[in-house]
PDB file of N, CA and C in Angstrom:
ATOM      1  N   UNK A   1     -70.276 131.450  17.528  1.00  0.00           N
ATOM      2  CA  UNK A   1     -71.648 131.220  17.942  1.00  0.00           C
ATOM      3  C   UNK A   1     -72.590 131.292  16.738  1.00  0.00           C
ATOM      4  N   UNK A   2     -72.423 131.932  15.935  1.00  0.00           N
ATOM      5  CA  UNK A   2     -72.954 132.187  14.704  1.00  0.00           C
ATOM      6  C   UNK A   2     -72.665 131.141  13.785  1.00  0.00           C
ATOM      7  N   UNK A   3     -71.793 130.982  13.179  1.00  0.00           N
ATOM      8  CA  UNK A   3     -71.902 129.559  12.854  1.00  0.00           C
ATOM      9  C   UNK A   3     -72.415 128.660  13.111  1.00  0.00           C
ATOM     10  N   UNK A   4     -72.434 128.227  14.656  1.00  0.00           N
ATOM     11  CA  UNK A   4     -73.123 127.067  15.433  1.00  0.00           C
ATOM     12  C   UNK A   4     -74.642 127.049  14.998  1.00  0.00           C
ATOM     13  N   UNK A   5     -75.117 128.156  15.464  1.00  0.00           N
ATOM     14  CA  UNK A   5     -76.271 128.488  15.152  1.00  0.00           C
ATOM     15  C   UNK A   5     -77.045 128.443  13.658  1.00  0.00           C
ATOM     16  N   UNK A   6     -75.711 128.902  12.753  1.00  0.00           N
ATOM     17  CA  UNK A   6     -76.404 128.668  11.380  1.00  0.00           C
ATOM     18  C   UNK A   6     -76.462 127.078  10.707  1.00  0.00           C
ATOM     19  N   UNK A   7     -75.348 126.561  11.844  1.00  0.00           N
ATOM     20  CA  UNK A   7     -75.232 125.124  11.234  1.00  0.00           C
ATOM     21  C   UNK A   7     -76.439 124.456  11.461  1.00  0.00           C
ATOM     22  N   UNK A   8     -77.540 124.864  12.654  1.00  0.00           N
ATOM     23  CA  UNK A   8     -78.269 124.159  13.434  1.00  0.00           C
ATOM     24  C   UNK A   8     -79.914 124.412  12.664  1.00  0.00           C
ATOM     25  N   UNK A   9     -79.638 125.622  12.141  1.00  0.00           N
ATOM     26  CA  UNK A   9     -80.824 126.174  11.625  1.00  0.00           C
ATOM     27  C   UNK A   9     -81.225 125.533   9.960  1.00  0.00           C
ATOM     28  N   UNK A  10     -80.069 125.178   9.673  1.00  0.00           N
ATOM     29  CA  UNK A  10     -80.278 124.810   8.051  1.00  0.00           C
ATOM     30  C   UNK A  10     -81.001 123.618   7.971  1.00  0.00           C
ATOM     31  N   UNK A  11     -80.954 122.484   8.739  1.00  0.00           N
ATOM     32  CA  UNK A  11     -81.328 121.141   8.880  1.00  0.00           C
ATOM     33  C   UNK A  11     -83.057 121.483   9.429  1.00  0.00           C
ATOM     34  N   UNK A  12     -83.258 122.444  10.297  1.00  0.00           N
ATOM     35  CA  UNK A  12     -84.474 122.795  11.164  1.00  0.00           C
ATOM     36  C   UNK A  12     -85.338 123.572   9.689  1.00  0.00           C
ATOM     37  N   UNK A  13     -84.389 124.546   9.018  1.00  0.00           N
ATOM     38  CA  UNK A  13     -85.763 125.018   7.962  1.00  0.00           C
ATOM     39  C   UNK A  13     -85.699 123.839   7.018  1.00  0.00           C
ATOM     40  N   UNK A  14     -85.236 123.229   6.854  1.00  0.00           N
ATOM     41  CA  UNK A  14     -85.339 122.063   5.353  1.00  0.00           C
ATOM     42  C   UNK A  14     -86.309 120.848   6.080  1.00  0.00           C
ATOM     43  N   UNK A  15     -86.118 120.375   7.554  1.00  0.00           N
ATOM     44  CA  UNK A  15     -87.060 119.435   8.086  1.00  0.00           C
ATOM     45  C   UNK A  15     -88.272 120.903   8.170  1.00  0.00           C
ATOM     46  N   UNK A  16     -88.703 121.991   8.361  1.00  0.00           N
ATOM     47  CA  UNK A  16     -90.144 122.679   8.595  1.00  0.00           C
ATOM     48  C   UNK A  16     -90.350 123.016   7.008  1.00  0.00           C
ATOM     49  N   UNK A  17     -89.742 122.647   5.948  1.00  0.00           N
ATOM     50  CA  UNK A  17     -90.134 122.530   4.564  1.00  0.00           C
ATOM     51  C   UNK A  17     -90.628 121.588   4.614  1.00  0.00           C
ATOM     52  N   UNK A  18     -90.171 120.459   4.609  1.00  0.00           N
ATOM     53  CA  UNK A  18     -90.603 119.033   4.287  1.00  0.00           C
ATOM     54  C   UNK A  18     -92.166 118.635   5.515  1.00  0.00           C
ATOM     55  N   UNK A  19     -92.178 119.002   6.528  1.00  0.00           N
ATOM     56  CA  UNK A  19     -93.316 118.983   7.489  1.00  0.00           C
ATOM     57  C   UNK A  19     -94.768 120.075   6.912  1.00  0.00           C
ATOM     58  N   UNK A  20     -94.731 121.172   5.824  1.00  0.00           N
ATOM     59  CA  UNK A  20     -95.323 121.519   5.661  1.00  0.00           C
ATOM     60  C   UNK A  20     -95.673 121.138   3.918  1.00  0.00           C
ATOM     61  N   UNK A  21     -94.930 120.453   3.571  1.00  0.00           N
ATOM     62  CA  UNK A  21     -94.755 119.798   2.102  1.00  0.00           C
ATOM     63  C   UNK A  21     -95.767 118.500   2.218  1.00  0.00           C
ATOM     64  N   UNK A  22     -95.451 117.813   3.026  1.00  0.00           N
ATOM     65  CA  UNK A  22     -95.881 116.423   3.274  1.00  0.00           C
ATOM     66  C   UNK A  22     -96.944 116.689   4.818  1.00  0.00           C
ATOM     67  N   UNK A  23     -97.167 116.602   5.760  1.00  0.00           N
ATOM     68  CA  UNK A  23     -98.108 116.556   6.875  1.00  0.00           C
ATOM     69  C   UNK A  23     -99.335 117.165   6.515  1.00  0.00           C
ATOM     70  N   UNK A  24    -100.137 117.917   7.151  1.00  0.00           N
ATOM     71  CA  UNK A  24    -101.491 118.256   7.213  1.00  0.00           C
ATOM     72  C   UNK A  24    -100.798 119.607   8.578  1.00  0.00           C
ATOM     73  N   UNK A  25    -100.423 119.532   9.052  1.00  0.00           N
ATOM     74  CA  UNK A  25    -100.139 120.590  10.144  1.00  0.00           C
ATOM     75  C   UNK A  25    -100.544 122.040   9.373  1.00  0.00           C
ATOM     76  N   UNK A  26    -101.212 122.682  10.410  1.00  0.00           N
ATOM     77  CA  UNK A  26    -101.869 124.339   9.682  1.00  0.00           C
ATOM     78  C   UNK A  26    -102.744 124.162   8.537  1.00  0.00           C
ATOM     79  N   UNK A  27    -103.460 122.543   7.986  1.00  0.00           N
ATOM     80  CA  UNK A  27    -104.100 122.925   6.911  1.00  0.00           C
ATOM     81  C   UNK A  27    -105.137 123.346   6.621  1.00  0.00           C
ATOM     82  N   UNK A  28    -105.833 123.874   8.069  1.00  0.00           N
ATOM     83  CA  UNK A  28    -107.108 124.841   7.814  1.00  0.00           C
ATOM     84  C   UNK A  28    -106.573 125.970   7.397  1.00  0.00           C
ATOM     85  N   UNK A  29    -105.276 126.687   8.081  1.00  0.00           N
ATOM     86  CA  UNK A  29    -105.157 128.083   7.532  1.00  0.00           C
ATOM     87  C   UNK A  29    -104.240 128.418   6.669  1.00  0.00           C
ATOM     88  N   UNK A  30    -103.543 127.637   6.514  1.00  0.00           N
ATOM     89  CA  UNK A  30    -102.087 127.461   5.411  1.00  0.00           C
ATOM     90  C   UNK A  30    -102.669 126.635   4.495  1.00  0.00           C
ATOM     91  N   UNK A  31    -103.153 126.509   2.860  1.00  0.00           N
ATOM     92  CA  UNK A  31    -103.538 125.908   1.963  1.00  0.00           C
ATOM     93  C   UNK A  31    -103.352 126.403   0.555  1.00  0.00           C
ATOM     94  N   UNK A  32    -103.084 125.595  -0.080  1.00  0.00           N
ATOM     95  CA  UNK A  32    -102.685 126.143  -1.544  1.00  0.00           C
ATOM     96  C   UNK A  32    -101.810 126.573  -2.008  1.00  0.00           C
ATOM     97  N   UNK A  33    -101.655 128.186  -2.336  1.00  0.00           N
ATOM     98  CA  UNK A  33    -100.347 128.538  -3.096  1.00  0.00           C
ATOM     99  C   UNK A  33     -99.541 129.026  -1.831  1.00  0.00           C
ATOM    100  N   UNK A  34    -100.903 129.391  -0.636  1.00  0.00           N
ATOM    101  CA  UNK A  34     -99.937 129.803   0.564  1.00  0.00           C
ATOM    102  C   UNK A  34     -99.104 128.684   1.105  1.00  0.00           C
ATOM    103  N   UNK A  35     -99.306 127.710   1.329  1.00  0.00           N
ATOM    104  CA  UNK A  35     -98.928 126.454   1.605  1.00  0.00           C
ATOM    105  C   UNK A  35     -97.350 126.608   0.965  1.00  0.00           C
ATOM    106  N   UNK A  36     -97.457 126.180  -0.577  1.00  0.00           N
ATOM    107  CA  UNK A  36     -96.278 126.118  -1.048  1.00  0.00           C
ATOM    108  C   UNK A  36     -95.730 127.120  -0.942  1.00  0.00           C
ATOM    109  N   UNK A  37     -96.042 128.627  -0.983  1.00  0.00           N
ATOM    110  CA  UNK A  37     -95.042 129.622  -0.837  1.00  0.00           C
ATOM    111  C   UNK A  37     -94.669 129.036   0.298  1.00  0.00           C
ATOM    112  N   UNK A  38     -94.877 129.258   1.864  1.00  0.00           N
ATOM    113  CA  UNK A  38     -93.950 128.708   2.347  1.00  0.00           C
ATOM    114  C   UNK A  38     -93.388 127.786   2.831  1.00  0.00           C
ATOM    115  N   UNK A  39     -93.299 126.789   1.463  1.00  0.00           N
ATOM    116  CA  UNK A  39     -92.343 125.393   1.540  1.00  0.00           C
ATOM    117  C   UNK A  39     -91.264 126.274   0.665  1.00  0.00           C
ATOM    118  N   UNK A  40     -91.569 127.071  -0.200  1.00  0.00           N
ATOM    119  CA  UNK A  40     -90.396 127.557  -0.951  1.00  0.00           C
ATOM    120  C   UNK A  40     -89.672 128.377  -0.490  1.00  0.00           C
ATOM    121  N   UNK A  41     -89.840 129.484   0.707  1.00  0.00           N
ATOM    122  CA  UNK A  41     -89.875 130.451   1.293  1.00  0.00           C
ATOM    123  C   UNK A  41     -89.146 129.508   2.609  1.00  0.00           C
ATOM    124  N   UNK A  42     -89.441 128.909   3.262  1.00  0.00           N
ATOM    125  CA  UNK A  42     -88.203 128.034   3.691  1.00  0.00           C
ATOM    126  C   UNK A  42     -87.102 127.135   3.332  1.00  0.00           C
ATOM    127  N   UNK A  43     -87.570 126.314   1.993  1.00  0.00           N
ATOM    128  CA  UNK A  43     -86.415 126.035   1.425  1.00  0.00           C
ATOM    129  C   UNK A  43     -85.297 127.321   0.330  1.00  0.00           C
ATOM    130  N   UNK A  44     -86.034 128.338   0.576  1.00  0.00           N
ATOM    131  CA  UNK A  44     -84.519 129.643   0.121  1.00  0.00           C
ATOM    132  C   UNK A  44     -84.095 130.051   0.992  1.00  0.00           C
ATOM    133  N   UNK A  45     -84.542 130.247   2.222  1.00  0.00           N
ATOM    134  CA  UNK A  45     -83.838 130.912   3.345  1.00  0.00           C
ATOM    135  C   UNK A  45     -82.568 129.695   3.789  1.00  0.00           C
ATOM    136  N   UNK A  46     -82.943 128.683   3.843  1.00  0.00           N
ATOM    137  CA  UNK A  46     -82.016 127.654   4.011  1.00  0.00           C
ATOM    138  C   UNK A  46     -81.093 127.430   3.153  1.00  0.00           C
ATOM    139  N   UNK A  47     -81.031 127.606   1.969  1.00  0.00           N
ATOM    140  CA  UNK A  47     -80.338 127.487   1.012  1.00  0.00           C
ATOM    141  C   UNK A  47     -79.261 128.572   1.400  1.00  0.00           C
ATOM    142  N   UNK A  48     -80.455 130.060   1.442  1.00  0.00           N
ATOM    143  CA  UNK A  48     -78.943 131.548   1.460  1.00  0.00           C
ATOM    144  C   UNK A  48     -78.325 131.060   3.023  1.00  0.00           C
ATOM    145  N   UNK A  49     -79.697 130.450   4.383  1.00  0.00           N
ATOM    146  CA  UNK A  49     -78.348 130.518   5.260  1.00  0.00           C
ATOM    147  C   UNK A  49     -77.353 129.282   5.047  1.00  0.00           C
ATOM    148  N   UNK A  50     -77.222 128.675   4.309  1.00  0.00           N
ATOM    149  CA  UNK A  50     -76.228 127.432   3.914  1.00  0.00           C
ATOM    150  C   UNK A  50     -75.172 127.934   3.621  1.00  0.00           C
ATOM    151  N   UNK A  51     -75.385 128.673   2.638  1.00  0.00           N
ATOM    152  CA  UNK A  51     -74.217 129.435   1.561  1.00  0.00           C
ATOM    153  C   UNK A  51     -73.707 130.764   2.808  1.00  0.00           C
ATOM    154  N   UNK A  52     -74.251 131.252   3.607  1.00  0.00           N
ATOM    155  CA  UNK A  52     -73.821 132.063   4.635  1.00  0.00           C
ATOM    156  C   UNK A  52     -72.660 131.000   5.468  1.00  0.00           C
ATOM    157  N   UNK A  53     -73.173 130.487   6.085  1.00  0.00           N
ATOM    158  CA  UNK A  53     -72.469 129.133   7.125  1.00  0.00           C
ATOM    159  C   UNK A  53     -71.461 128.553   6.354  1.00  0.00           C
ATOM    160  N   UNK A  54     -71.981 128.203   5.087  1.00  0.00           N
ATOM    161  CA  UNK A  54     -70.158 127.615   4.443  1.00  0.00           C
ATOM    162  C   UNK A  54     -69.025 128.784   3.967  1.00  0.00           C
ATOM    163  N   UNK A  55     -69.479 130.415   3.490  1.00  0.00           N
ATOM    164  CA  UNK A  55     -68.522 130.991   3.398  1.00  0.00           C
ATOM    165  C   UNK A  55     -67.497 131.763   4.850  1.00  0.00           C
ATOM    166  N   UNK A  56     -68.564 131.660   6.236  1.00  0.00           N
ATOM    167  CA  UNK A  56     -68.305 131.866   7.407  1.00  0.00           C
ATOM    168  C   UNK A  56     -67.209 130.644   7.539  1.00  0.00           C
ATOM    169  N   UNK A  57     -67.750 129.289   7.621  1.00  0.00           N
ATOM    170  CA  UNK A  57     -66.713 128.364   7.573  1.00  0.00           C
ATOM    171  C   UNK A  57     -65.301 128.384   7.099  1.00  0.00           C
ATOM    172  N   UNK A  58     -65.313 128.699   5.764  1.00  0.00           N
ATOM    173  CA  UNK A  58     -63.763 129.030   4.767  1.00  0.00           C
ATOM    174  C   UNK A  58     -63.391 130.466   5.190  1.00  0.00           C
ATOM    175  N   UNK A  59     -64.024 131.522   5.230  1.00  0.00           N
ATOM    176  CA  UNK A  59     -63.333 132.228   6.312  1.00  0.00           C
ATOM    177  C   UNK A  59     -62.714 131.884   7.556  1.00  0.00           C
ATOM    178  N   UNK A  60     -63.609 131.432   8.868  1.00  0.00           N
ATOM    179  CA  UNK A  60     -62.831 131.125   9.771  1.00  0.00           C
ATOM    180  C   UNK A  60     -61.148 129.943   9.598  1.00  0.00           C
ATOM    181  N   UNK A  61     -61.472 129.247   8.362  1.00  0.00           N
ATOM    182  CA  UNK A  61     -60.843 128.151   7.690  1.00  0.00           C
ATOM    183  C   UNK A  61     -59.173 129.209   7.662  1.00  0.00           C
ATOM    184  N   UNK A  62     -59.562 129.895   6.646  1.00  0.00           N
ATOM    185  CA  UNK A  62     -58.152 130.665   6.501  1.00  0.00           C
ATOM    186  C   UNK A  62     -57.855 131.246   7.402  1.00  0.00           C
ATOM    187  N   UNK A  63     -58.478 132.077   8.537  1.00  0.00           N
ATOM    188  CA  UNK A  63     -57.735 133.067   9.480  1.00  0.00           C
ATOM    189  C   UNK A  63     -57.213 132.237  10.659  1.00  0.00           C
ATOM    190  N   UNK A  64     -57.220 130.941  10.393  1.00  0.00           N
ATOM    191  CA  UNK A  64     -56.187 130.285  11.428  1.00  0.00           C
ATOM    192  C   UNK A  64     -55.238 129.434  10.806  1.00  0.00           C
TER     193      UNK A  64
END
């Protein structure tokens, strides 16, 4: 289930990077460096849960 879930989430924070990178959404209260912190601040969480989900993967990989 965890896996599933992390597989599902990586694609969802990298598209809510790119929606706050590029759109106008929140830009009365999200602007500037806050803005980009979190475009960056979602594109690392996605990154570590990536690298979570692929070593979960090669684990489950070997124990069968």
């Amino acid at each position: 289930m965890s896996l599933w879930f992390g597989m599902i989430m990586v694609p969802l924070l990298i598209a809510g990077a790119y929606v706050f990178a590029v759109a106008d959404l929140m830009s009365d209260k999200l602007f500037g460096t806050r803005r980009t912190f979190m475009v960056v601040l979602f594109l690392a969480y996605a990154v570590y849960r990536g690298i979570r989900v692929y070593q979960s993967f090669k684990k489950n990989q070997h124990e069968e």
